[in-house]
PDB file of N, CA and C in Angstrom:
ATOM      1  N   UNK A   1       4.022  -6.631 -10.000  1.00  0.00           N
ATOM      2  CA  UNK A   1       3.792  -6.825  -8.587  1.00  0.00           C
ATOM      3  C   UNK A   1       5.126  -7.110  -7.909  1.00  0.00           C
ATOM      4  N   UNK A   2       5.570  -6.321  -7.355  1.00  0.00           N
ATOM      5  CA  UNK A   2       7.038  -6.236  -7.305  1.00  0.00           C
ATOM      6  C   UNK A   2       7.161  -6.847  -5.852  1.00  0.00           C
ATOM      7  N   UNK A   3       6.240  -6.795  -4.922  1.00  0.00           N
ATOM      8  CA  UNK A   3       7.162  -7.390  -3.494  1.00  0.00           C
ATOM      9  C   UNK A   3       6.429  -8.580  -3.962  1.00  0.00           C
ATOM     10  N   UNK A   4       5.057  -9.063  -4.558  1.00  0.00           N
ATOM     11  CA  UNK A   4       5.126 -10.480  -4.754  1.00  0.00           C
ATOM     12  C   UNK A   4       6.029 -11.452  -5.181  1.00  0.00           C
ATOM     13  N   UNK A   5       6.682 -11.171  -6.519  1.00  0.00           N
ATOM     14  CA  UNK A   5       8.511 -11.229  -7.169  1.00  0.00           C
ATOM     15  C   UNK A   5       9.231 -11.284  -5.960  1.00  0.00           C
ATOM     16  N   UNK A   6       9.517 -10.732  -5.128  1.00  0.00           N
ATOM     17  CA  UNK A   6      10.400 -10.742  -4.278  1.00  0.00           C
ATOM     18  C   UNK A   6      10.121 -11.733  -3.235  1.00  0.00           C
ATOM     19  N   UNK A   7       8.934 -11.931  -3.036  1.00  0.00           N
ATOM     20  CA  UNK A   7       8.399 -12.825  -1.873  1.00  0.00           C
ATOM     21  C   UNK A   7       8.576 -14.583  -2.397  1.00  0.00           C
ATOM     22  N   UNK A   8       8.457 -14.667  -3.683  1.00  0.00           N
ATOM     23  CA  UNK A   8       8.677 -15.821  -4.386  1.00  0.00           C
ATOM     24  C   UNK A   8       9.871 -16.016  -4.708  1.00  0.00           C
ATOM     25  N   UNK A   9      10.769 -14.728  -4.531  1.00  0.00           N
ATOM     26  CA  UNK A   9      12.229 -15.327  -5.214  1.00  0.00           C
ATOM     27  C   UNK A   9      12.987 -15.293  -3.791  1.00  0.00           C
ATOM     28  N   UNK A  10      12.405 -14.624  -2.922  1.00  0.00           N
ATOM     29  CA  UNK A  10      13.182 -14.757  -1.490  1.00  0.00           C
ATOM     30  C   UNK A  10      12.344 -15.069  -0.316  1.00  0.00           C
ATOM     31  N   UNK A  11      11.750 -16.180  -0.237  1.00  0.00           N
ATOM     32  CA  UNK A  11      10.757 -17.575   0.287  1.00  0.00           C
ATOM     33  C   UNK A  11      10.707 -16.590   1.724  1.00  0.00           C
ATOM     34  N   UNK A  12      10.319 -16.298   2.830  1.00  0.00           N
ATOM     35  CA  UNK A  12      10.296 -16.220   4.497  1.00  0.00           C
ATOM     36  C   UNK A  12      11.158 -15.085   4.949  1.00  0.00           C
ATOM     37  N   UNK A  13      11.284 -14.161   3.846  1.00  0.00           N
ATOM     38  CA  UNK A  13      11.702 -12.488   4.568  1.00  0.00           C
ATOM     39  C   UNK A  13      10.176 -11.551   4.712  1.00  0.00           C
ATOM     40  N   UNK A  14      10.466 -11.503   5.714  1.00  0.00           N
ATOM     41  CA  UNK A  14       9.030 -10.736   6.214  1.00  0.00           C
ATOM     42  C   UNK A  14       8.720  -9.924   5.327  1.00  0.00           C
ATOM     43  N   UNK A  15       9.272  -8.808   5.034  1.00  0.00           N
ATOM     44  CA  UNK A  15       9.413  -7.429   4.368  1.00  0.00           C
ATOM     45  C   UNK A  15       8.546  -7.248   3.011  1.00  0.00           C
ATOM     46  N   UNK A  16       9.227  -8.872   2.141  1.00  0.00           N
ATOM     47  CA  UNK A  16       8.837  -9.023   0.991  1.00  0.00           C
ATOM     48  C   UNK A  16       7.276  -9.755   1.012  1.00  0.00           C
ATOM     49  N   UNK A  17       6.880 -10.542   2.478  1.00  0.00           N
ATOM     50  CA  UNK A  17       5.416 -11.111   2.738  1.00  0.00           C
ATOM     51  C   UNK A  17       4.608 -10.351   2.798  1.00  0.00           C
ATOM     52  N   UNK A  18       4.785  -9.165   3.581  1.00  0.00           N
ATOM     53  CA  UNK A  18       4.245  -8.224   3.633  1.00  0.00           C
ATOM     54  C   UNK A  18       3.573  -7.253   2.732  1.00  0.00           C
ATOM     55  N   UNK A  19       4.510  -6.862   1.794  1.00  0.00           N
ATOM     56  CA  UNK A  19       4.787  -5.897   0.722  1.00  0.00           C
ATOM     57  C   UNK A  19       3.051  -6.910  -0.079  1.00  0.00           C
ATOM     58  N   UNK A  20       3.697  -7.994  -0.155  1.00  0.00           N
ATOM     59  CA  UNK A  20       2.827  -8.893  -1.242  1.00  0.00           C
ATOM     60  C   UNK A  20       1.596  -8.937  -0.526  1.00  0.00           C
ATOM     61  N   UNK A  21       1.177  -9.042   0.704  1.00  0.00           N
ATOM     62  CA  UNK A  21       0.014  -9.519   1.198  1.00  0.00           C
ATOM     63  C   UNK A  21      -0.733  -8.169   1.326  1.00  0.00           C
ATOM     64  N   UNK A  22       0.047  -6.589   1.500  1.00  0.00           N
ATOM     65  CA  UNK A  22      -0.523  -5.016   1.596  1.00  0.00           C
ATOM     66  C   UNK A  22      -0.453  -4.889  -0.324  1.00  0.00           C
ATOM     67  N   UNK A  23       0.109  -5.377  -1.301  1.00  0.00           N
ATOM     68  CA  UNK A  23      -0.932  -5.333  -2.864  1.00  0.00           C
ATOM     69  C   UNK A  23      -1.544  -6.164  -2.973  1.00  0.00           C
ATOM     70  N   UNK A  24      -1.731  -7.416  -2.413  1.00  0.00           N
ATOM     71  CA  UNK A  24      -3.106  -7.891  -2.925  1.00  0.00           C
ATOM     72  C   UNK A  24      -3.979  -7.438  -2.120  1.00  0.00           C
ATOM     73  N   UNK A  25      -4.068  -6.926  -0.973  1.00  0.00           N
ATOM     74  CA  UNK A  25      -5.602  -6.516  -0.606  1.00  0.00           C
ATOM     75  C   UNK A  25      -5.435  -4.796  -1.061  1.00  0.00           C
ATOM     76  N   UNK A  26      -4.687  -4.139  -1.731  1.00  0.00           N
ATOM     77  CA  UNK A  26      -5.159  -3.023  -2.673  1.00  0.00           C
ATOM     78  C   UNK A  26      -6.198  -3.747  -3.680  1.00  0.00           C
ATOM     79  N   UNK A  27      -5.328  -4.853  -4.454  1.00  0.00           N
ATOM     80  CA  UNK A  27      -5.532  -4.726  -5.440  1.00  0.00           C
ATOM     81  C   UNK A  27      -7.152  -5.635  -5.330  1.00  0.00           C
ATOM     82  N   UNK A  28      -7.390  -6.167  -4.317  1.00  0.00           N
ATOM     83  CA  UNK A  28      -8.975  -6.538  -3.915  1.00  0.00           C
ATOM     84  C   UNK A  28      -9.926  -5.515  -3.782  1.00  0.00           C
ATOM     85  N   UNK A  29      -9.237  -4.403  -3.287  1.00  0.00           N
ATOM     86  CA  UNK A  29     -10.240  -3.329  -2.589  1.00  0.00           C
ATOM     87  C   UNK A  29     -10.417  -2.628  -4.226  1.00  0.00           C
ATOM     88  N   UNK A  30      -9.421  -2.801  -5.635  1.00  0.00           N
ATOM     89  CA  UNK A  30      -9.458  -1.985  -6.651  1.00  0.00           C
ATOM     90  C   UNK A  30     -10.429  -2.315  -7.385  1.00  0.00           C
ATOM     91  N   UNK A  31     -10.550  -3.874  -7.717  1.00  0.00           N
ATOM     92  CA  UNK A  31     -11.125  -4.901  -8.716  1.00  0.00           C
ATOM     93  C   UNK A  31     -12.091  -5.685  -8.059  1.00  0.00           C
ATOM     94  N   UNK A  32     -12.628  -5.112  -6.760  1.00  0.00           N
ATOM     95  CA  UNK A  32     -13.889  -5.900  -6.250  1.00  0.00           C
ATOM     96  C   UNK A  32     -14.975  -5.177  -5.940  1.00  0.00           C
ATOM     97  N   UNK A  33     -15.835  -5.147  -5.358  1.00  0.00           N
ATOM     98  CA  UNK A  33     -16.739  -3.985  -5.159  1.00  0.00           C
ATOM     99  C   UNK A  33     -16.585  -3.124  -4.838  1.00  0.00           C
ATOM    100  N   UNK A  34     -16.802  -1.707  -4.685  1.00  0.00           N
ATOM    101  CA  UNK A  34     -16.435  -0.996  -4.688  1.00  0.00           C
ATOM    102  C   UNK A  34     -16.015  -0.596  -2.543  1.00  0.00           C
ATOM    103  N   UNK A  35     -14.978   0.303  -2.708  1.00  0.00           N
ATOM    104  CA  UNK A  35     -14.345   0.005  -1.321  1.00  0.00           C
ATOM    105  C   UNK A  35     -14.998   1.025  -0.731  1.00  0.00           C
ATOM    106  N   UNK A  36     -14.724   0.542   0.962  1.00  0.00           N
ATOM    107  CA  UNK A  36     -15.122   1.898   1.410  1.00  0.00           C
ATOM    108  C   UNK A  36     -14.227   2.910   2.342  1.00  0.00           C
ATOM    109  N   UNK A  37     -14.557   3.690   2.349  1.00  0.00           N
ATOM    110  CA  UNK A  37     -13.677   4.905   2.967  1.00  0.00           C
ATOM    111  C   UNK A  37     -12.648   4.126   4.562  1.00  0.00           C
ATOM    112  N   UNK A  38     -13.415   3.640   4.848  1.00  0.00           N
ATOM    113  CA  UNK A  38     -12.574   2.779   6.245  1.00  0.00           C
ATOM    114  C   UNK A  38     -11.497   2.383   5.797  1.00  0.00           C
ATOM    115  N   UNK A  39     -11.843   1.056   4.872  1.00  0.00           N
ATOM    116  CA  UNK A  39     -10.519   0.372   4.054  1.00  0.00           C
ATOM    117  C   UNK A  39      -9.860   1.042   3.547  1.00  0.00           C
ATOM    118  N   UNK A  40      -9.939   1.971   2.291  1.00  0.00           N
ATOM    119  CA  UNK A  40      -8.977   2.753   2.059  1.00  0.00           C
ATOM    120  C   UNK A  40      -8.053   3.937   3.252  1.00  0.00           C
ATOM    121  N   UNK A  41      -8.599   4.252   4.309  1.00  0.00           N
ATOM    122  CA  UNK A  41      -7.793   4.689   5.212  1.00  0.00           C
ATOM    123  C   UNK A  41      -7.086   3.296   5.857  1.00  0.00           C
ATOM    124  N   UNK A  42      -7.417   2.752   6.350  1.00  0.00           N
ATOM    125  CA  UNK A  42      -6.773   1.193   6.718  1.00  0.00           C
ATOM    126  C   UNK A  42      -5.505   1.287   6.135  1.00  0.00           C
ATOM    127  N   UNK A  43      -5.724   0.650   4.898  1.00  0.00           N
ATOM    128  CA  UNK A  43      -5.015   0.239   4.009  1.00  0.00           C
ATOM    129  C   UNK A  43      -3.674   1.305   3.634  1.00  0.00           C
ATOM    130  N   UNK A  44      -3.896   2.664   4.050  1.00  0.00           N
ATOM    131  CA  UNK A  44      -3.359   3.439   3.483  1.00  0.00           C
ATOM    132  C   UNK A  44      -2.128   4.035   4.990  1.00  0.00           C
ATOM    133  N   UNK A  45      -2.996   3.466   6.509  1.00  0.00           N
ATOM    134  CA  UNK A  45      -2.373   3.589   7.598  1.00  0.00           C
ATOM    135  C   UNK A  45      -1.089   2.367   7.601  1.00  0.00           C
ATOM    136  N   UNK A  46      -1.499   1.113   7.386  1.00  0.00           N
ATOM    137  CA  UNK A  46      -0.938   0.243   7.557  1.00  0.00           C
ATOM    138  C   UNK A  46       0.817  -0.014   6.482  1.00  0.00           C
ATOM    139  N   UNK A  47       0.114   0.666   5.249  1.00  0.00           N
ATOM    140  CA  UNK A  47       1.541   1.321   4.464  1.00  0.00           C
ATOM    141  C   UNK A  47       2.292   2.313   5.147  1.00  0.00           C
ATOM    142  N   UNK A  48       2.090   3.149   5.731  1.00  0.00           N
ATOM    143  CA  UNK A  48       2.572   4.284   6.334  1.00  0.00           C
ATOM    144  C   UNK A  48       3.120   3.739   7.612  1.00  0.00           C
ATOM    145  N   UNK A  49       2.878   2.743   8.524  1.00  0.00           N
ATOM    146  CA  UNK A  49       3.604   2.584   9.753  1.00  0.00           C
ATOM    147  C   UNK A  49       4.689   1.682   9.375  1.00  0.00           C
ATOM    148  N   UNK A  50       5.279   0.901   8.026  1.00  0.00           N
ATOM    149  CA  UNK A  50       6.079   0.233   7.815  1.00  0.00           C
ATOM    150  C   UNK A  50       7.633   1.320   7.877  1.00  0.00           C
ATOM    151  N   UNK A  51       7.906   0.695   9.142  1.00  0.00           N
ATOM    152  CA  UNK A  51       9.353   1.334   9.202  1.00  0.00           C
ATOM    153  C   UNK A  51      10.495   0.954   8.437  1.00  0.00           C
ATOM    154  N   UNK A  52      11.277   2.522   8.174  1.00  0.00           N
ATOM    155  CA  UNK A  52      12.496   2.006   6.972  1.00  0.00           C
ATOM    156  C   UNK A  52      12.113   1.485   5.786  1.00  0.00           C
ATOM    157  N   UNK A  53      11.497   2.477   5.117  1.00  0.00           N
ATOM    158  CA  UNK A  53      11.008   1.377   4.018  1.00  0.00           C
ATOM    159  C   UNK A  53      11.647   2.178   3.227  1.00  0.00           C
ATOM    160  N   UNK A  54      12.042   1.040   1.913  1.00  0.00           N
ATOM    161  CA  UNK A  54      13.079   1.323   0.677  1.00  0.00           C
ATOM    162  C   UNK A  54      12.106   2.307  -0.239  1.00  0.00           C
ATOM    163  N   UNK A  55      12.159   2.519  -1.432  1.00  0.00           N
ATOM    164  CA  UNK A  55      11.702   2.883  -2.976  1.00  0.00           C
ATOM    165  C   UNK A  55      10.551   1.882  -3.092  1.00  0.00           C
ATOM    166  N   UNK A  56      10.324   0.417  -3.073  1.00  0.00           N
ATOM    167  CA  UNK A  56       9.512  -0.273  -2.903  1.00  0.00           C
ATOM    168  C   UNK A  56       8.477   0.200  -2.607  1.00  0.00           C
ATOM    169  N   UNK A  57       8.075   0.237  -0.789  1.00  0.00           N
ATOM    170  CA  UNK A  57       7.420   0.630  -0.525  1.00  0.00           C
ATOM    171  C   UNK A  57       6.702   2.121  -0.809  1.00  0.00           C
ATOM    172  N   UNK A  58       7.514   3.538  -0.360  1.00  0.00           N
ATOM    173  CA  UNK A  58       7.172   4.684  -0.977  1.00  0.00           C
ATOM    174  C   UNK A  58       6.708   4.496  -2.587  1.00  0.00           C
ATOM    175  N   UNK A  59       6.997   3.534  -3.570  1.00  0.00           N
ATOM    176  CA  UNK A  59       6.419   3.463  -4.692  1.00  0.00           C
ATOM    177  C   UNK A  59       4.498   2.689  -4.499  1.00  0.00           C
ATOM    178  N   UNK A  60       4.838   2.031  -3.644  1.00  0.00           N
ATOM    179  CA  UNK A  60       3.533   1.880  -3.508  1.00  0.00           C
ATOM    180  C   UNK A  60       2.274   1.914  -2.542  1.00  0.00           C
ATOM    181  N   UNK A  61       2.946   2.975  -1.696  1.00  0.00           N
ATOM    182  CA  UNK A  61       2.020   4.157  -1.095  1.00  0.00           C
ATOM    183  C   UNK A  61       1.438   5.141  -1.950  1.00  0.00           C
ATOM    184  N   UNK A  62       2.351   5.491  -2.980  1.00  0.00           N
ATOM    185  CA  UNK A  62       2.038   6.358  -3.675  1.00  0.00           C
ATOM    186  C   UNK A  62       0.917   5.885  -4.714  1.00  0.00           C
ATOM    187  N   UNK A  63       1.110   4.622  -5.258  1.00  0.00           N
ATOM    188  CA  UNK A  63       0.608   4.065  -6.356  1.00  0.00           C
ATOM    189  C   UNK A  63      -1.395   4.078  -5.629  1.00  0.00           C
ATOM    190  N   UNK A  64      -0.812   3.470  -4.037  1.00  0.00           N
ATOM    191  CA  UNK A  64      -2.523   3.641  -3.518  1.00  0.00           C
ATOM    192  C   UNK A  64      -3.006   4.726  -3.244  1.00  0.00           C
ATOM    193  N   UNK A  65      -2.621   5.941  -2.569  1.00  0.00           N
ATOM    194  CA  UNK A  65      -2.956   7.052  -2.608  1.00  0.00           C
ATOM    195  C   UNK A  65      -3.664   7.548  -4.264  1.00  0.00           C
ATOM    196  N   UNK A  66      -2.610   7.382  -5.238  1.00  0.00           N
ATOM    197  CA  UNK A  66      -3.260   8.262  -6.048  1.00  0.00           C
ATOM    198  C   UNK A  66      -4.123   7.323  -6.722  1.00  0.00           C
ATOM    199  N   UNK A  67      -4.280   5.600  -7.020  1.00  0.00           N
ATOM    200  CA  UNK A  67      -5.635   5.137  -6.964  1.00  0.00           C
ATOM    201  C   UNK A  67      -7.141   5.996  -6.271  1.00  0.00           C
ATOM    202  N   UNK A  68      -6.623   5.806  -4.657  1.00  0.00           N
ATOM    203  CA  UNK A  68      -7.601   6.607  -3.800  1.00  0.00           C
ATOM    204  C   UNK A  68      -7.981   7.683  -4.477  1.00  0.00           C
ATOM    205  N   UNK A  69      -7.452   8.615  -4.658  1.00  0.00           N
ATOM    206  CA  UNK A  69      -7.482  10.263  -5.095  1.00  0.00           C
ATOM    207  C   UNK A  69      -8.545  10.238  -6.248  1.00  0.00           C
ATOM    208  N   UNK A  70      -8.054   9.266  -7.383  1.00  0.00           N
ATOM    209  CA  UNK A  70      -8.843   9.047  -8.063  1.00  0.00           C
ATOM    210  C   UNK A  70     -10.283   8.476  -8.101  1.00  0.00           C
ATOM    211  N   UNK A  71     -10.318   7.593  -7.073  1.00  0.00           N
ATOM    212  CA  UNK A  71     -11.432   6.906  -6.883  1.00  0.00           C
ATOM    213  C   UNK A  71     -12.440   7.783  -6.012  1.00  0.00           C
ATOM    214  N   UNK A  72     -12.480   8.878  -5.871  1.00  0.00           N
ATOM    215  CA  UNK A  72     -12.733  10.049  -4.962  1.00  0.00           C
ATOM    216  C   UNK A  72     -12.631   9.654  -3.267  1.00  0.00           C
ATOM    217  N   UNK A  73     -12.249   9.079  -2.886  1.00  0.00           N
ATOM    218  CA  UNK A  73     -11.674   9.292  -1.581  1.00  0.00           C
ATOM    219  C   UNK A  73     -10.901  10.084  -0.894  1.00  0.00           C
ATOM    220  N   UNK A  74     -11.185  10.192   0.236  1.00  0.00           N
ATOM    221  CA  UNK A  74     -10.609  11.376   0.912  1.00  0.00           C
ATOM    222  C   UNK A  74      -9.138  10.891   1.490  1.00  0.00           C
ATOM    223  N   UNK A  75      -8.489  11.797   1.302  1.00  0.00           N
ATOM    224  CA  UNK A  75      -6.705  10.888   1.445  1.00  0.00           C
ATOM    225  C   UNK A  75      -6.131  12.233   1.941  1.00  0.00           C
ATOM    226  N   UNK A  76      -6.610  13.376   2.653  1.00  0.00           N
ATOM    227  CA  UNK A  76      -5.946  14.770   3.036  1.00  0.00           C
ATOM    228  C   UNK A  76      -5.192  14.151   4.152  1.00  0.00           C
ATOM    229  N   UNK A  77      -5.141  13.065   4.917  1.00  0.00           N
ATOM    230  CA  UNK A  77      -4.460  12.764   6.159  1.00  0.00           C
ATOM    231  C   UNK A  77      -3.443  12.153   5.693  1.00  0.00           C
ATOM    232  N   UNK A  78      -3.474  11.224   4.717  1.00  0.00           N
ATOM    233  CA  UNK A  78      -2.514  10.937   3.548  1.00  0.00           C
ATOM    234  C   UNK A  78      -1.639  11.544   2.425  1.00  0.00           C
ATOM    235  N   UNK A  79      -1.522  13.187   2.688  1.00  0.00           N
ATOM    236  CA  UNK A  79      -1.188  13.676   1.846  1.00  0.00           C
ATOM    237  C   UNK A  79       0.561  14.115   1.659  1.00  0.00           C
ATOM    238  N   UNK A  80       0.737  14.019   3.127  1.00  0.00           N
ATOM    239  CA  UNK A  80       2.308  13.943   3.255  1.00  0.00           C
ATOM    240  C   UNK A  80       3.371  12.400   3.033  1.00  0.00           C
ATOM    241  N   UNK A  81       4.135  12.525   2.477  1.00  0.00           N
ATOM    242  CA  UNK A  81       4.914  11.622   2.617  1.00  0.00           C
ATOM    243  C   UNK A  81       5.533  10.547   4.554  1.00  0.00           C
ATOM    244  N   UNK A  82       4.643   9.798   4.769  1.00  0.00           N
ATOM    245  CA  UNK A  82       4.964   9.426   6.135  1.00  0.00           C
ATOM    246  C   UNK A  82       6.326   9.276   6.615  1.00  0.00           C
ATOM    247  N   UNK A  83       7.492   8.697   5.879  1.00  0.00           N
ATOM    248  CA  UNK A  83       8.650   9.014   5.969  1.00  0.00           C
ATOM    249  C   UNK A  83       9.598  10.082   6.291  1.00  0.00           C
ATOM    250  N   UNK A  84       9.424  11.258   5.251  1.00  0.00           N
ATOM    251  CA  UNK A  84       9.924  11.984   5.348  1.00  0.00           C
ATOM    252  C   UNK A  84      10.741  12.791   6.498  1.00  0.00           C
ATOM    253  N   UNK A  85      11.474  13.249   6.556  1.00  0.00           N
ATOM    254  CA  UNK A  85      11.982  13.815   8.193  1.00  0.00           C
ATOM    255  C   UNK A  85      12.236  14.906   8.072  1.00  0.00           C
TER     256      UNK A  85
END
């Protein structure tokens, strides 16, 4: 859990609060009842409007997307890299 690590080793940088507070509610929506299509678009918008984001993040857009993909959810609006230019 890599921005959690970061959020604990570097106390009140937003970036890293963030990171930690957008995997644990993946990782709620993974290991709790089963999610629904809202949340996983939610969840999957709210990664995507984080501006400037390092390897970090793009690692774990990706990591929820292809959860999603798997979990049969629909992720075609999700299918581009939001970054990219």
């Amino acid at each position: 859990m890599y921005f959690v690590h970061l959020a604990e080793e570097q106390p009140g940088v937003d970036q890293w609060i963030e990171g930690a507070a957008l995997t644990r509610r993946w990782i709620a929506l993974a290991e709790g009842r089963r999610a629904t299509q809202a949340e996983v678009t939610a969840l999957l918008n709210d990664l995507a409007r984080r501006p400037e984001p390092g390897s970090g993040w793009f690692d774990l857009w990706l990591r929820v997307r292809f959860w999603a993909s798997q979990e049969g959810f629909e992720i075609a609006f999700h299918s581009k890299n939001p970054w990219a230019r």
